[in-house]
Protein backbone atom coordinates (compact mmCIF):
# COMPACT_ATOMS: atom_id res chain seq x y z
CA UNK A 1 98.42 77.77 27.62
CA UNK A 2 102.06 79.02 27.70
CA UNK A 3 104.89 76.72 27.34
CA UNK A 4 106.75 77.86 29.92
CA UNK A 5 104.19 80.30 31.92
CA UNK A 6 106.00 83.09 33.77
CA UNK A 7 104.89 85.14 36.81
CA UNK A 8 106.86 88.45 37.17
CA UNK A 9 107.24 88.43 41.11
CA UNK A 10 108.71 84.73 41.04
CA UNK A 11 110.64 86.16 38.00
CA UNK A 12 112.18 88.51 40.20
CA UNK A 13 113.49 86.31 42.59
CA UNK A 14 117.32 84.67 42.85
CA UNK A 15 117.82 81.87 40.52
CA UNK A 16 118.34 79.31 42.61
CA UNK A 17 115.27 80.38 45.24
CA UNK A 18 113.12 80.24 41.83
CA UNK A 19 113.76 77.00 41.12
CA UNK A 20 113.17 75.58 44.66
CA UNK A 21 109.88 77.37 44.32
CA UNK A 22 108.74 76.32 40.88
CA UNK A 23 109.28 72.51 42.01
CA UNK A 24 106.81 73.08 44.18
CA UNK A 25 104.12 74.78 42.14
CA UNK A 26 101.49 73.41 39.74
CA UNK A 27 99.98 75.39 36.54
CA UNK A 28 95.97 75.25 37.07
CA UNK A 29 94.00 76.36 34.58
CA UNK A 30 91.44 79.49 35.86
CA UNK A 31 88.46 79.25 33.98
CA UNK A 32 86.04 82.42 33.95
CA UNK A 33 84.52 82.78 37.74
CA UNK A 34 86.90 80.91 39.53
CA UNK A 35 86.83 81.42 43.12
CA UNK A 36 90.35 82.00 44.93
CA UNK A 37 89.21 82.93 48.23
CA UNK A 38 86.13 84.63 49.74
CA UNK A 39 85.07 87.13 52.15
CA UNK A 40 85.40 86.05 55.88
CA UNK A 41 87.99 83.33 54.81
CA UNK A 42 91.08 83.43 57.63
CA UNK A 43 93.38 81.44 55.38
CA UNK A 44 92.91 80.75 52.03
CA UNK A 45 94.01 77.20 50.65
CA UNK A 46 95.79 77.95 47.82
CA UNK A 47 98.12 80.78 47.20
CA UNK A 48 97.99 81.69 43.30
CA UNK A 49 100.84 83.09 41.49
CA UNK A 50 99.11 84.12 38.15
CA UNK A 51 100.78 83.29 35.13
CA UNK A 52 98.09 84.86 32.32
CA UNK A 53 94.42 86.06 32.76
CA UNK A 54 93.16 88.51 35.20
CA UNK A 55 91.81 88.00 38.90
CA UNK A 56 89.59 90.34 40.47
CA UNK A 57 89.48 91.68 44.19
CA UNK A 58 86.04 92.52 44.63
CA UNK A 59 83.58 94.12 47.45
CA UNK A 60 80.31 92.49 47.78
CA UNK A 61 78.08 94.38 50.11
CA UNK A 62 74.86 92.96 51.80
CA UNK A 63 72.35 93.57 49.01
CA UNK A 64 74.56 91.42 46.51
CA UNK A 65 75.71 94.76 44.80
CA UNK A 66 79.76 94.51 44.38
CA UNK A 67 82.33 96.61 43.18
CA UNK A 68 85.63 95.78 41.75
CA UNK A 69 88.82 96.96 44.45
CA UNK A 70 91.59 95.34 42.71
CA UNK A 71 92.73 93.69 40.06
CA UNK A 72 95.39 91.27 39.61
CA UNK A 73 97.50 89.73 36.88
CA UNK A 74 100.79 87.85 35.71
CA UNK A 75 102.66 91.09 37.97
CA UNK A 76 101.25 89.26 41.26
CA UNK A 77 100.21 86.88 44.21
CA UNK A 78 96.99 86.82 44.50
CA UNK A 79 97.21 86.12 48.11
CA UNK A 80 99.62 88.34 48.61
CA UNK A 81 97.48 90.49 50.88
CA UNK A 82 96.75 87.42 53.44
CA UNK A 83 100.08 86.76 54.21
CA UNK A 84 100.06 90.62 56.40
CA UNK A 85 98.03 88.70 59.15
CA UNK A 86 95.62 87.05 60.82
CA UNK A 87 92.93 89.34 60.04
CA UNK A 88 89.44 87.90 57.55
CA UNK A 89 89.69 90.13 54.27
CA UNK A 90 86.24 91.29 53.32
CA UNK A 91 86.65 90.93 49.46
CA UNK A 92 86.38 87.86 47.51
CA UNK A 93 88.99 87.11 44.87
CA UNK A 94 87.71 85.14 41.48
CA UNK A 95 88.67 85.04 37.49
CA UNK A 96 87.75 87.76 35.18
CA UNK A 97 89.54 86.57 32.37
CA UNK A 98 90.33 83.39 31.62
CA UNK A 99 93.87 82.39 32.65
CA UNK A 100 96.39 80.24 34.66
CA UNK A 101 98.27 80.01 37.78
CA UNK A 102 101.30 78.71 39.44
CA UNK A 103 99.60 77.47 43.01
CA UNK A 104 101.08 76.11 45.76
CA UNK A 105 99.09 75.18 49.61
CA UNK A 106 99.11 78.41 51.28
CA UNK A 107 99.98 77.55 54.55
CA UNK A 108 103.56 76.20 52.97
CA UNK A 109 104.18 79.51 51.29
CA UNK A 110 103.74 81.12 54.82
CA UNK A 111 106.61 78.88 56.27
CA UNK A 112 108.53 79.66 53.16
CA UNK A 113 107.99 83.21 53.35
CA UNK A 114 109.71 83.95 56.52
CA UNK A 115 112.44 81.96 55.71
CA UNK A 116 113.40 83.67 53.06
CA UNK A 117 113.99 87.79 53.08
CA UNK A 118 113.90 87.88 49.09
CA UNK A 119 110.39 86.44 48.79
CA UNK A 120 109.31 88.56 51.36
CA UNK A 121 110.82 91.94 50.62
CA UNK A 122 109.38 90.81 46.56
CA UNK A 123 105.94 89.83 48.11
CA UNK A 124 105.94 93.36 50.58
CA UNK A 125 106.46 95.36 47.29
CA UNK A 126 103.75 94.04 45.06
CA UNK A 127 101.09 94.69 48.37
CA UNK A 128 102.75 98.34 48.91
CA UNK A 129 101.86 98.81 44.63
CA UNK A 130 98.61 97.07 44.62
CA UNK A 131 97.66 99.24 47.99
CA UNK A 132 98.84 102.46 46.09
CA UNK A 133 96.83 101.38 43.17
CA UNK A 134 93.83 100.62 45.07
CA UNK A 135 94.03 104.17 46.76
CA UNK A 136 94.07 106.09 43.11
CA UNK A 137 91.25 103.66 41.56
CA UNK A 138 89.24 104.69 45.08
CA UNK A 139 89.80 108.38 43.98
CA UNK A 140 88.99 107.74 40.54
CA UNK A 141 85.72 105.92 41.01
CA UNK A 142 84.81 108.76 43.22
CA UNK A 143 85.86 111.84 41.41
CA UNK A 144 86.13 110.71 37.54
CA UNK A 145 83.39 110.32 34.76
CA UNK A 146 82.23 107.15 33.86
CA UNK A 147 83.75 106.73 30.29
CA UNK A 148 86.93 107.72 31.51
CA UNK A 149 87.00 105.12 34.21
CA UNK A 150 85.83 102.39 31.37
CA UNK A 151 88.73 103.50 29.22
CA UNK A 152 90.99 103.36 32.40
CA UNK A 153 89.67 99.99 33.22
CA UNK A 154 89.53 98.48 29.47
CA UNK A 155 93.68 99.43 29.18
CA UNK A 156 94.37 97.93 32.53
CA UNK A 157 93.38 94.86 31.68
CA UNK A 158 94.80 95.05 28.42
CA UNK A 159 98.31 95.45 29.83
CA UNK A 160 97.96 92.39 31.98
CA UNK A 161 96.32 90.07 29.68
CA UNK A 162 98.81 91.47 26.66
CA UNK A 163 96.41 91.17 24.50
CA UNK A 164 94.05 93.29 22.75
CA UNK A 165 91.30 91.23 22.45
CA UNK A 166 89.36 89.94 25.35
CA UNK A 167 85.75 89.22 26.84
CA UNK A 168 83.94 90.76 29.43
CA UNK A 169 80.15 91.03 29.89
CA UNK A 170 78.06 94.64 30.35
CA UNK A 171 77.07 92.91 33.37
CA UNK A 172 80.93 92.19 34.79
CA UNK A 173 81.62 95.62 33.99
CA UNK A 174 78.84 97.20 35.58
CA UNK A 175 79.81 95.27 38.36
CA UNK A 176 84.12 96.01 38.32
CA UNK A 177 83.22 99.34 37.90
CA UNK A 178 80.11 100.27 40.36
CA UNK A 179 77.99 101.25 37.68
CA UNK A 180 74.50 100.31 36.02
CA UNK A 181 74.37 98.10 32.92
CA UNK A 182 73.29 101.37 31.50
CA UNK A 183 75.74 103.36 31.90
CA UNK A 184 78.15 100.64 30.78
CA UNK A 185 76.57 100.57 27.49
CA UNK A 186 76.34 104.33 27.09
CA UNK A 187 80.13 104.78 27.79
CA UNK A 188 81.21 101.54 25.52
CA UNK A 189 78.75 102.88 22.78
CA UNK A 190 80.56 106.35 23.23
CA UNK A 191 84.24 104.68 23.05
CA UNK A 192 82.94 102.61 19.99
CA UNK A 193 81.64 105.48 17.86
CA UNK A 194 84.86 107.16 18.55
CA UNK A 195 86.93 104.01 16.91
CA UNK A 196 88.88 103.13 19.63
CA UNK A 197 87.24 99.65 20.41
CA UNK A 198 84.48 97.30 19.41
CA UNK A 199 82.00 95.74 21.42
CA UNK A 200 79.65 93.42 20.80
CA UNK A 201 78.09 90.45 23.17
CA UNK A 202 81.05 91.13 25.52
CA UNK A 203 83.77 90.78 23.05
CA UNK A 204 86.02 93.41 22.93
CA UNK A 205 88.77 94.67 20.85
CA UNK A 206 90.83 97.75 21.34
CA UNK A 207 91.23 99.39 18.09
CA UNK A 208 93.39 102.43 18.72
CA UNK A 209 95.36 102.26 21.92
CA UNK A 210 96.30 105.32 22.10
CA UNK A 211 92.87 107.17 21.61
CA UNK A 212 91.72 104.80 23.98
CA UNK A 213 94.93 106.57 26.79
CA UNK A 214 93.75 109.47 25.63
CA UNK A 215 90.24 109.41 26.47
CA UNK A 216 90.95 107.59 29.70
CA UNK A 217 91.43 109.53 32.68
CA UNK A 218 94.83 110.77 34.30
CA UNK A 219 94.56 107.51 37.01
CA UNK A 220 95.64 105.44 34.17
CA UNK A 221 99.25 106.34 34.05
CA UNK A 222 99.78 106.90 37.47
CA UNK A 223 98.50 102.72 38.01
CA UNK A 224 101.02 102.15 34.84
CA UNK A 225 103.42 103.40 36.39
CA UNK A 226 103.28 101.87 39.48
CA UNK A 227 102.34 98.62 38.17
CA UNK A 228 105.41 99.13 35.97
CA UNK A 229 107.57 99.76 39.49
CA UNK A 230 107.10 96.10 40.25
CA UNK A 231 109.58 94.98 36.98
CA UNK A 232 112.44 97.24 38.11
């Protein structure tokens, strides 16, 4: 774990506000499968500001089949979504990869955010990005082939674990990306052959990062570079 583990929305926030902040977070380690919150949950009770890893937003419909509808990193809250309202949220939020987070109760970050118009305008800008993102990854899941979406996917999480070496089961990914176990293999087999990663027992390591963009499909940049928006 970091030495001094940094989140890029508390990052962005006025020195001093930062500092009032930090005092009152704790680092928790986020081991894989960690549940943040769940479907049908009005208030979660921790609001996580991740530090390294990867949370995923997921969809779980009645049948137990889910579906990966977000993904969040050291860019984000991973909360940030429940503090718009009262309303449930239908996905479940839990670790992909392995990771940390600055946490904090989540009812005293609500108090705190409207008493401060820098946290929320910061907070308001990573849900506008994450909603924009959402709404291309919808598209692409819809519209783009499968080893495209892998590649998409694979690079994604690359960028926010800054690493390229992480692991993720055929089964997780058939599940992040809506796909069979199958298909998974078929499309990592196809990306392997082609040298741009290895796979093997759900270790994987990205090989050529830019054959990997290339064989990706066009959704990639366009979540880079909103994902990018957020460090401006």
């Amino acid at each position: 774990m970091a030495d001094k583990p940094s989140n890029l929305l508390l990052d962005s926030l006025p020195a001093n506000q930062r500092r009032a902040l930090l005092a009152r977070l704790e680092l928790v380690p986020l081991p894989i499968g960690t549940v943040l919150y769940r479907s049908g949950e009005q208030q979660p009770e921790y609001a996580h500001f991740m530090t390294s890893g990867i949370a995923s937003i997921v969809t779980f419909m009645s049948d137990g089949a889910g579906a990966e509808v977000g993904l969040v990193g050291r860019e984000g809250l991973v909360e940030a979504i429940n503090l718009l309202g009262s309303a449930s949220p239908p996905t479940t939020a839990f670790i992909q990869v392995e990771g940390a987070a600055l946490r904090m109760p989540y009812a005293e970050l609500q108090k705190e955010l409207f008493a401060s118009g820098v946290l929320i305008q910061r907070i308001l800008q990573f849900v506008q990005c994450h909603g924009f993102i959402l709404s291309q990854l919808a598209a692409c899941n819809g519209l783009h082939e499968i080893e495209g979406r892998l590649a998409r996917w694979l690079l994604m999480v690359e960028d926010r674990v800054e690493s390229n070496k992480f692991y993720l089961t055929q089964e997780f990914l058939s599940e992040m990306l809506g796909i069979r176990r199958t298909s998974v293999s078929s499309a990592a087999s196809s990306l392997q052959k082609s040298g741009l990663i290895t796979y093997r027992r759900g270790n994987i390591q990205v090989l050529n990062r830019k054959g990997l963009e290339a064989a990706a499909c066009e959704c990639y940049l366009v979540v880079r570079d909103l994902a990018a928006h957020l460090n401006q």
